[in-house]
Protein backbone atom coordinates (compact mmCIF):
# COMPACT_ATOMS: atom_id res chain seq x y z
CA UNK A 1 -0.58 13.04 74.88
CA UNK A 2 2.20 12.16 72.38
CA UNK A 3 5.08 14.04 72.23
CA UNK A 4 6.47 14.41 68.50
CA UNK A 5 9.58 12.83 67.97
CA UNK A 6 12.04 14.76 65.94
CA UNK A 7 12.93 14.02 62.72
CA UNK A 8 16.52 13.91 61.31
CA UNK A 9 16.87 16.52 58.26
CA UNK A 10 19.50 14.18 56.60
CA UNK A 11 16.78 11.67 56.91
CA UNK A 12 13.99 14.35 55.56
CA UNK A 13 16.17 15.48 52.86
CA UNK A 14 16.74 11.93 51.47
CA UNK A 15 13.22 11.23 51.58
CA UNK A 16 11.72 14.21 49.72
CA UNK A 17 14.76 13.78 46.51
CA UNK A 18 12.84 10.47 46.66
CA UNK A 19 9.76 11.78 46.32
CA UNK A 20 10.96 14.70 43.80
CA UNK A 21 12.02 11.64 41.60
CA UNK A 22 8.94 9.76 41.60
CA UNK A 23 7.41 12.86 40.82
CA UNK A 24 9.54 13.39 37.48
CA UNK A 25 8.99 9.70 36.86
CA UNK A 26 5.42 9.43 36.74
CA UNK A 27 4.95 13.42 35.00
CA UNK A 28 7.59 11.47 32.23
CA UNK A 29 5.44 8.40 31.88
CA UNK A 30 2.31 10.19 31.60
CA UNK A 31 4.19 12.15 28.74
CA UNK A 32 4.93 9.62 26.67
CA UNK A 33 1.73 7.36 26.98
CA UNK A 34 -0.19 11.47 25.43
CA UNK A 35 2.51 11.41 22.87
CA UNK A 36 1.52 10.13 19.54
CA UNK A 37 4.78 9.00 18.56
CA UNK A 38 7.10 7.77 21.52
CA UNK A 39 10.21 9.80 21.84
CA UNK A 40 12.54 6.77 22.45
CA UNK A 41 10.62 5.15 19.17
CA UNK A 42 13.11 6.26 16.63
CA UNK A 43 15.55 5.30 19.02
CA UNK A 44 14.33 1.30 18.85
CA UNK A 45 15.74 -0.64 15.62
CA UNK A 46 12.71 -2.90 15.96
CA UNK A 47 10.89 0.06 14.39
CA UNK A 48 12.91 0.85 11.73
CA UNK A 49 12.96 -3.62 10.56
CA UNK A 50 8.92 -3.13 10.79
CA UNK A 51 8.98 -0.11 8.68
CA UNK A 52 11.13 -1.92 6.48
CA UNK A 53 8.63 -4.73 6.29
CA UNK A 54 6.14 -2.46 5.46
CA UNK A 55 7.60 -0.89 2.68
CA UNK A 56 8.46 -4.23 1.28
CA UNK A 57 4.90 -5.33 1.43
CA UNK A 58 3.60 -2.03 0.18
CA UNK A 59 5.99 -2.04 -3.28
CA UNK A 60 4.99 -5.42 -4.16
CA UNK A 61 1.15 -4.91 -3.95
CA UNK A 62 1.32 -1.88 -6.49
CA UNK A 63 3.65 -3.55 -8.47
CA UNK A 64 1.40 -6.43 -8.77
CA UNK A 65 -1.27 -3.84 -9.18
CA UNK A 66 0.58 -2.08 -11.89
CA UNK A 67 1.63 -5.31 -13.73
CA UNK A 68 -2.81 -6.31 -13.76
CA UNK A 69 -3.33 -2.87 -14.98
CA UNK A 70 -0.34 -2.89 -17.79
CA UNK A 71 -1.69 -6.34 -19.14
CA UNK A 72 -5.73 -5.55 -18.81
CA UNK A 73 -4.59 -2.32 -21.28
CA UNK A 74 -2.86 -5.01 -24.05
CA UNK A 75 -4.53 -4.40 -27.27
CA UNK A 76 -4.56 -7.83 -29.02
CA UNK A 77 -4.26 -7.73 -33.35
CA UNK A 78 -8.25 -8.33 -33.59
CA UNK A 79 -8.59 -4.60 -31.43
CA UNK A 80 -6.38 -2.98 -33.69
CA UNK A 81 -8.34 -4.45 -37.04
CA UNK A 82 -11.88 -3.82 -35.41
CA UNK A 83 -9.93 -0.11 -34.44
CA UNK A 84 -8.69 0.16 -37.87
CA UNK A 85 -11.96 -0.51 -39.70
CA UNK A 86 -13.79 1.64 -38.25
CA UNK A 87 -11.55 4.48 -38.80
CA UNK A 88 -11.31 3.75 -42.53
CA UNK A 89 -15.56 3.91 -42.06
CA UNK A 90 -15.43 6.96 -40.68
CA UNK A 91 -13.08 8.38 -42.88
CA UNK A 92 -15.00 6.90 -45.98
CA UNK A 93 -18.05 8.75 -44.33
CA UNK A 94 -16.46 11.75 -44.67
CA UNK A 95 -15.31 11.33 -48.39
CA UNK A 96 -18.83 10.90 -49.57
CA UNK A 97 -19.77 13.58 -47.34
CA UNK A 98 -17.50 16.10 -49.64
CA UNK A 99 -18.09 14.45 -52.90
CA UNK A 100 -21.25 12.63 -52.67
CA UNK A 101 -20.47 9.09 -53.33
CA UNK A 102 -17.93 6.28 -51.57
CA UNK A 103 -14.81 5.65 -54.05
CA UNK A 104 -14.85 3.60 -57.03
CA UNK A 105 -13.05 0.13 -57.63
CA UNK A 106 -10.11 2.28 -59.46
CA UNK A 107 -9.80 4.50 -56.36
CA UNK A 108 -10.50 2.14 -53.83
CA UNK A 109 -8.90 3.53 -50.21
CA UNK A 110 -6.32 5.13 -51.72
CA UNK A 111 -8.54 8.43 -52.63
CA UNK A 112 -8.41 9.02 -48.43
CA UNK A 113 -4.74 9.69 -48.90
CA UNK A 114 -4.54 10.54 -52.07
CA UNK A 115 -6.06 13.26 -54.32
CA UNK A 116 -8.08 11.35 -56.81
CA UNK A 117 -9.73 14.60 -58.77
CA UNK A 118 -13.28 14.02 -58.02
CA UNK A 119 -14.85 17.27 -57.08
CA UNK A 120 -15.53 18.86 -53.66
CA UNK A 121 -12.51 16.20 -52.06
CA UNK A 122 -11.10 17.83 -48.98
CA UNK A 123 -8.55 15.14 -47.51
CA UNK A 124 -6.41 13.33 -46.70
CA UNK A 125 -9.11 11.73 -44.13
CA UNK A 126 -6.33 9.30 -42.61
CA UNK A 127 -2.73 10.05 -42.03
CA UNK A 128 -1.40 6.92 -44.06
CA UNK A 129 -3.04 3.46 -45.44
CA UNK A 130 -1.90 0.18 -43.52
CA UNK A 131 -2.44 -3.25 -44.04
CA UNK A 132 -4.28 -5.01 -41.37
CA UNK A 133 -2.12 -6.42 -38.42
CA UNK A 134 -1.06 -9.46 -39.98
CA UNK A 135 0.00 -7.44 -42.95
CA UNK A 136 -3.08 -8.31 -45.38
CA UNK A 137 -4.46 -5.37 -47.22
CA UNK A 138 -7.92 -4.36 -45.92
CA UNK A 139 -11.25 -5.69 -48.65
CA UNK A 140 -12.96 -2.74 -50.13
CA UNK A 141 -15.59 -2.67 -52.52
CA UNK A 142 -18.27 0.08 -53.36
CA UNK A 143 -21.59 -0.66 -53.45
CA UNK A 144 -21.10 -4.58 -52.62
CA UNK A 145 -22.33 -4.24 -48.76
CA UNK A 146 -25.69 -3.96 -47.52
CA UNK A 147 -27.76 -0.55 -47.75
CA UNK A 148 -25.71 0.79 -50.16
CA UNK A 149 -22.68 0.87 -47.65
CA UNK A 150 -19.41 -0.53 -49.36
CA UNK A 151 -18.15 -3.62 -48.36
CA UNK A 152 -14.46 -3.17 -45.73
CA UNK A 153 -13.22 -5.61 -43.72
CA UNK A 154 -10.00 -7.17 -42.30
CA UNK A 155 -9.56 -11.15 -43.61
CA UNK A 156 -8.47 -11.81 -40.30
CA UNK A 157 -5.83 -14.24 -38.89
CA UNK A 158 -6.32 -16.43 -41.78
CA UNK A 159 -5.62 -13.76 -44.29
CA UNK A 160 -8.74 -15.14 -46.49
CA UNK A 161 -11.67 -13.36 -47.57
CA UNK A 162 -14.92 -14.00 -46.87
CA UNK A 163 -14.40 -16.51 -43.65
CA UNK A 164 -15.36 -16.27 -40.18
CA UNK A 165 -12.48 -14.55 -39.24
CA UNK A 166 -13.36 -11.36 -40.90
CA UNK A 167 -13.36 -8.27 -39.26
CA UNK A 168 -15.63 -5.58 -40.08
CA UNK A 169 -16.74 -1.86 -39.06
CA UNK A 170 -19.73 -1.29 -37.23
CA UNK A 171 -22.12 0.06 -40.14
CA UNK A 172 -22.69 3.21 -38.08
CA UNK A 173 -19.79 4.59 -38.89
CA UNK A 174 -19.70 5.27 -42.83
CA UNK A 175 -22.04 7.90 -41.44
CA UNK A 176 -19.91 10.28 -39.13
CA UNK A 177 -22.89 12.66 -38.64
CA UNK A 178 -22.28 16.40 -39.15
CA UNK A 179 -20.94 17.35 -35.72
CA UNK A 180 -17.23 17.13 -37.34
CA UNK A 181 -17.64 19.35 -40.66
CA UNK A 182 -17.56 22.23 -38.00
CA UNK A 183 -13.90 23.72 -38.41
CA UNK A 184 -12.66 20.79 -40.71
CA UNK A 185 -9.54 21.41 -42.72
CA UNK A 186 -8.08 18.30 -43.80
CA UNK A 187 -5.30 16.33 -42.54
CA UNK A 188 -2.21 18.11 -44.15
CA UNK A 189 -3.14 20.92 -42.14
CA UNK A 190 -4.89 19.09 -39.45
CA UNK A 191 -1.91 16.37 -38.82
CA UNK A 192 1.70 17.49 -38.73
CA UNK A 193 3.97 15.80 -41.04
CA UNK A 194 0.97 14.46 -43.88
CA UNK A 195 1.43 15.28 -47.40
CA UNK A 196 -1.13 15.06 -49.70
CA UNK A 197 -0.16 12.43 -52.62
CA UNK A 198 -1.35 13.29 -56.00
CA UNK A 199 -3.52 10.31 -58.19
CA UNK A 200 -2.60 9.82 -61.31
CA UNK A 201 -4.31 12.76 -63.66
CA UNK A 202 -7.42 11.55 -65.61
CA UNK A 203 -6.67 10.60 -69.31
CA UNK A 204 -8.06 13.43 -70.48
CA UNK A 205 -5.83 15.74 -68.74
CA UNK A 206 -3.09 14.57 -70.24
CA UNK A 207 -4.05 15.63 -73.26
């Protein structure tokens, strides 16, 4: 039979403060390997260079995204004539529509800005007439196409007629349909700013 030796309480004492601290040590650990974020992470300048980094990395990919996107949406001169074509179709569409025939040789495209006195004309159909984007004047010509469509077209980087160059409308659009005559009023009242331009009278209104 062994007789129990007594123990010191200094000695006791000392060793369960040990104990106590290995407790909090491991209950701390434990903590912060749950935690999502570290506590002492924002305390660590490593993490704040990486998140640097990061953002670095992260501007220049959507700048070089944005700078793709910005040059994909360039609209080269040949766009703008094909654009421009078609809109002076469409609009010629809609001046037959009213009066019942495309414009003569005298009125050419200025009767879609301007009032040329043929009856039933409800315009302007365009805001203003341009030149083409390399400052030629757009071809027009009634009754010279195909199907009884006028002839339009852009002459193109070359500026000349009648070479490969040429830009015209799709032939679809000299007819616009009647989807758009619902709630039409012309462009005076329809664009802000357009004023219709008066044609010279006829020769017999002078009179």
């Amino acid at each position: 039979m062994r007789v129990p030796v007594k123990t010191d309480p200094r000695q006791w004492r000392v060793k369960r403060r040990a104990l106590n601290r290995i407790a909090r040590e491991y209950e701390q650990k434990k903590a912060e390997l749950q935690a999502v974020v570290p506590p002492t992470l924002f305390r660590n300048p490593r993490f704040y260079f990486g998140a640097v980094i990061v953002l670095v990395l992260v501007g220049a990919s959507l700048f070089t995204a944005t700078d793709k996107a910005v040059q994909r949406l360039v609209v080269t001169p040949p766009m703008r004539a094909l654009r421009n074509v078609d809109v002076l179709a469409e609009a010629l569409g809609r001046y037959r529509f009213h009066t019942g025939c495309f414009p003569d040789a005298e009125q050419g495209l200025a009767a879609l800005v301007r009032d040329p006195h043929v009856p039933g004309w409800d315009g302007p159909y365009i805001r203003f007439l341009r030149n083409d984007p390399w400052g030629t004047p757009f071809v027009y010509a009634c009754g010279a196409g195909t199907n009884g469509l006028p002839t339009l077209f852009s002459c193109g980087p070359d500026k000349k007629p009648g070479t490969p160059d040429d830009l015209r409308p799709d032939p679809a659009r000299f007819d616009p349909g009647t989807v758009w005559t619902n709630g039409w009023v012309s462009a005076d009242k329809r664009l802000p700013g357009v004023v219709v331009l008066p044609s010279n009278p006829p020769a017999d209104a002078k009179k």
